[in-house]
Every structure is written in structure tokens, then in C-alpha cells.
Protein backbone atom coordinates (compact mmCIF):
# COMPACT_ATOMS: atom_id res chain seq x y z
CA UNK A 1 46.73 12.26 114.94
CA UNK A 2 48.67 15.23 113.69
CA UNK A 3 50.37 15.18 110.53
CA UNK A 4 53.76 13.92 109.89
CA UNK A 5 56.36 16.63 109.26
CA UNK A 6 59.17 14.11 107.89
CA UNK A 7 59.58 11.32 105.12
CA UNK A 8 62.64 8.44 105.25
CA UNK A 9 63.46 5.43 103.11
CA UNK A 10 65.05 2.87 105.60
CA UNK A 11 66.54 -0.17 103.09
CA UNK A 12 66.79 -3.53 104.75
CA UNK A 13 67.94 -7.09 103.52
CA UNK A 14 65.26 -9.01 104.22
CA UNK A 15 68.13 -11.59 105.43
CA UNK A 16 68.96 -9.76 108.30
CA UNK A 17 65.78 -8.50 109.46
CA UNK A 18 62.41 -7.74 106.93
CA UNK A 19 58.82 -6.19 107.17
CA UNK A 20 57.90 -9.45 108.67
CA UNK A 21 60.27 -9.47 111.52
CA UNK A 22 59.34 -5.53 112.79
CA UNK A 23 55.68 -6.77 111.93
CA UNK A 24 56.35 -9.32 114.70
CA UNK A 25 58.54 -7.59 117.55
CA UNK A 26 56.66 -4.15 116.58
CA UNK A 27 59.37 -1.85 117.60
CA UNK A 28 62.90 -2.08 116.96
CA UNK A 29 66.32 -0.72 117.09
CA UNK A 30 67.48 0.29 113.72
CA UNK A 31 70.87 -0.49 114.24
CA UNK A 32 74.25 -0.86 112.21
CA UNK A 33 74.15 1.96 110.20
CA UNK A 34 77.49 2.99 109.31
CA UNK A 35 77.62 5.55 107.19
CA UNK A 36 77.87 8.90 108.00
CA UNK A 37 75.36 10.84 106.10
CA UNK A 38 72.37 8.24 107.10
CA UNK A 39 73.78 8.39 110.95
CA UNK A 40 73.37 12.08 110.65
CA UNK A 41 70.03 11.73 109.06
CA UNK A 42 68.94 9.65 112.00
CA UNK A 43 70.81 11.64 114.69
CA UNK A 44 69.57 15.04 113.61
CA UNK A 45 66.82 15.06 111.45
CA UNK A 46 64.21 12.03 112.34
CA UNK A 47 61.49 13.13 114.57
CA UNK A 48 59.22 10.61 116.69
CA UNK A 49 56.56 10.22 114.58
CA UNK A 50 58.34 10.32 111.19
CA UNK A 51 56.85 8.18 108.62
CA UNK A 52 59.00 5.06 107.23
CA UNK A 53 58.96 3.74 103.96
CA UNK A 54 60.84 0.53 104.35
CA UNK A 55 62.35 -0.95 101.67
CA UNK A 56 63.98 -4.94 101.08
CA UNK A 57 67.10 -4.42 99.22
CA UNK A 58 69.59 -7.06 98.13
CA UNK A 59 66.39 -9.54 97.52
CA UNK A 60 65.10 -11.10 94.03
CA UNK A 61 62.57 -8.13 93.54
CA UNK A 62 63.74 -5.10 95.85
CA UNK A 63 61.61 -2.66 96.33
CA UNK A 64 59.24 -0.85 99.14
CA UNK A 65 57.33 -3.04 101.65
CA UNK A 66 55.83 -1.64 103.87
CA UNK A 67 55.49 1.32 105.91
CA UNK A 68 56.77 2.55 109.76
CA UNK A 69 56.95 5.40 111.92
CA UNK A 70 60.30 6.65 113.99
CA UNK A 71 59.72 5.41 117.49
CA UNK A 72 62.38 7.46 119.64
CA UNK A 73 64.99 10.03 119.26
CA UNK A 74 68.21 9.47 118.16
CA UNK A 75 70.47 7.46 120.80
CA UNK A 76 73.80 5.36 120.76
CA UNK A 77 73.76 2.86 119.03
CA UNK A 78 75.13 0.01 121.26
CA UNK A 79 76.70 -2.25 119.11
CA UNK A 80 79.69 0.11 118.52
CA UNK A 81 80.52 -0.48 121.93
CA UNK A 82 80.48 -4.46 121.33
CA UNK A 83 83.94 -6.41 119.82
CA UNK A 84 81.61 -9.20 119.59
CA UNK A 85 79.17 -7.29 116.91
CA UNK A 86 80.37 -7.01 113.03
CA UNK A 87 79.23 -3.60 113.79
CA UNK A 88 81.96 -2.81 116.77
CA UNK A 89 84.06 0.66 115.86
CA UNK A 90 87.04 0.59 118.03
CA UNK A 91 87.22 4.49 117.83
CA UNK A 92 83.76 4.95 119.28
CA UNK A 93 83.37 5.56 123.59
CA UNK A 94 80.15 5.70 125.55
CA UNK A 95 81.65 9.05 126.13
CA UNK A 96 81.71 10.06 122.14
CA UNK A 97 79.74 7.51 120.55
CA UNK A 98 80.10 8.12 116.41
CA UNK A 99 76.95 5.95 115.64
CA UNK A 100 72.99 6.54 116.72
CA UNK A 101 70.48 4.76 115.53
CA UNK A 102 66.28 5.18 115.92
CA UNK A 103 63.58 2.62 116.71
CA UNK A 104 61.32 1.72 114.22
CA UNK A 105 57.59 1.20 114.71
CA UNK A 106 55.87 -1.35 112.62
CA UNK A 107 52.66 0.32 111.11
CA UNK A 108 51.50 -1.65 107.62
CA UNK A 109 52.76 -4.13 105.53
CA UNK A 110 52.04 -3.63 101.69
CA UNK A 111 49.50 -5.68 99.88
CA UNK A 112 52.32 -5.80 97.27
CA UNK A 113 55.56 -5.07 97.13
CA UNK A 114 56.62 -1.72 95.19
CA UNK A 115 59.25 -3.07 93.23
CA UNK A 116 62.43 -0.56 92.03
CA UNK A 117 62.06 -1.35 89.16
CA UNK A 118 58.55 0.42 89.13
CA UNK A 119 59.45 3.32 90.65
CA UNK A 120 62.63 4.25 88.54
CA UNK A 121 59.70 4.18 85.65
CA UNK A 122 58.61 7.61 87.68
CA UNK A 123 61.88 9.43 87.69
CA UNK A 124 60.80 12.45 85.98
CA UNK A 125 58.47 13.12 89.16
CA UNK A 126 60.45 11.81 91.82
CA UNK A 127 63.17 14.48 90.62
CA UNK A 128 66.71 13.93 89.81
CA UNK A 129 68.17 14.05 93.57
CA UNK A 130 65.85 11.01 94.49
CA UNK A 131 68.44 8.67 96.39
CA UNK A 132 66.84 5.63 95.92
CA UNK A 133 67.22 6.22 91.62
CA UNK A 134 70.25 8.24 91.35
CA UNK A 135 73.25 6.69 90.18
CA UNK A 136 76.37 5.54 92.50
CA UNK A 137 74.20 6.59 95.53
CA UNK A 138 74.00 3.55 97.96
CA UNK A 139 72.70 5.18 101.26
CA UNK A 140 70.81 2.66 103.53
CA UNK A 141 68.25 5.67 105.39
CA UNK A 142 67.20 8.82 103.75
CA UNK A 143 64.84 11.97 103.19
CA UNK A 144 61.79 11.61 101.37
CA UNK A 145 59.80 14.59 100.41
CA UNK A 146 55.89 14.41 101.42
CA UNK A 147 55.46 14.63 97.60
CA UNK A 148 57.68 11.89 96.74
CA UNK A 149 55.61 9.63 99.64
CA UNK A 150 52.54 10.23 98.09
CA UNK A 151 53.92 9.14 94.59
CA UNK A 152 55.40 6.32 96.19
CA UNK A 153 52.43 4.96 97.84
CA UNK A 154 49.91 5.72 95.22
CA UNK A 155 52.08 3.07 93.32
CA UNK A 156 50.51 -0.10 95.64
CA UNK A 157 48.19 -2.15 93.61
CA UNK A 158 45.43 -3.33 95.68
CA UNK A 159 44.77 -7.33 95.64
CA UNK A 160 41.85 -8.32 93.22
């Protein structure tokens, strides 16, 4: 296997779809993502065979659970196109779509989950820029340097 050239944080509500629910399709659509800077991190930076950090927000211990790999390259994502969808944007056309998506690949689960709270306790290394920690930033999907992935996954404790 060659080595990966990108890093991304994807955050996810474990609500509307967790670790255990790409665990069991393997592959899916990462779809509603509607903000502009993660669409454009999706549309024009994520490579097939990106490596995924995926993270449960909005959950009693948020934090990074497990890990994934970018499955495709950037396409429509279709639920602009549906009324129907919480996700529907009446400006977007099949003919200019404003919102792509990825699939995501399922590739471990954590034995643990990496909980926020641990990893803001490693600022100083992760840098000041680091998305996840830095104040007022709220974005759902982005860049991860090879560095910070290695941080970040040298921070799983192994079960006993």
C-alpha cells in the first residue's frame, strides 16, 4: 500500500450516523455538508485514499473514534437536489451543483475513544491553527497534518 499523502477530521453526531453505522454499511456518502470551506475541502483537496480521523461530536464524551479512508472523488451531493431532504438548497441545479460530498470507507474502530478533552491537553504540539482546538472554529471536515495524525493516534490507550 502506498502512503497516504492527505489527513482530514470528519465530525459526526453519533445520532445521525456514528463509527458503528460506516462500520456496518462500510462505505458511505458523506453527505450534508454545508459549509463552504469543508465543501471545498472535500471538492478539491481529498484524494481517494486519504486517511479519516472520524470524530463523534455533540455526544457526552466527543472525541475521535475511529479511523477511515476517502473512498471516491468529489461528486454532487444529491440531497441538494431533494425538497424532501433538510439538506435541499433551492439555489443549487444538477447543472451547478454548490455542494459535493466524498464516500467514506470504514477502516478501524478505536479501542477507546480519544476524547477532546484529551487532545486540547496537547495544544502546544498540535499548533495554534489546529481546527478541532481553536476557538469559534466549528467546521464539520478538515486538514490534518501527517504530524498532527500521528499525535492524534499515539493518544489511543490500548485495552488492559
Amino acid at each position: 500500500m502506498t502512503a497516504r499523502k492527505r489527513y482530514w477530521l470528519m465530525k459526526s453526531e453519533p445520532d445521525a450516523f456514528s463509527i458503528d453505522d460506516l462500520h456496518r454499511v462500510g462505505t458511505e456518502p458523506w453527505n450534508g455538508v454545508r459549509n463552504y470551506q469543508a465543501r471545498n475541502f472535500m471538492r478539491d483537496g481529498m484524494k481517494v485514499g486519504d486517511g479519516i480521523l472520524f470524530y463523534h461530536s455533540n455526544t457526552k464524551v466527543p472525541g475521535i473514534v475511529g479511523t477511515a479512508t476517502v473512498a471516491s472523488e468529489a461528486y454532487p451531493d444529491d440531497t441538494q437536489f431533494d425538497p424532501k431532504t433538510p439538506y435541499f438548497d433551492p439555489k443549487a441545479t444538477r447543472e451547478q451543483p454548490r455542494w459535493y460530498l466524498v464516500d467514506v470507507a470504514f477502516e478501524r474502530k478505536l479501542a477507546q475513544v480519544i476524547p477532546l478533552e484529551e487532545i486540547k491537553q496537547h495544544t502546544d504540539k498540535l499548533g495554534e491553527g489546529f481546527a478541532l482546538t481553536a476557538r469559534g472554529s466549528r467546521l464539520s471536515v478538515f486538514p490534518v497534518t501527517a504530524a498532527q495524525w500521528k499525535l492524534l493516534l499515539s493518544l489511543e490507550k490500548q485495552p488492559a
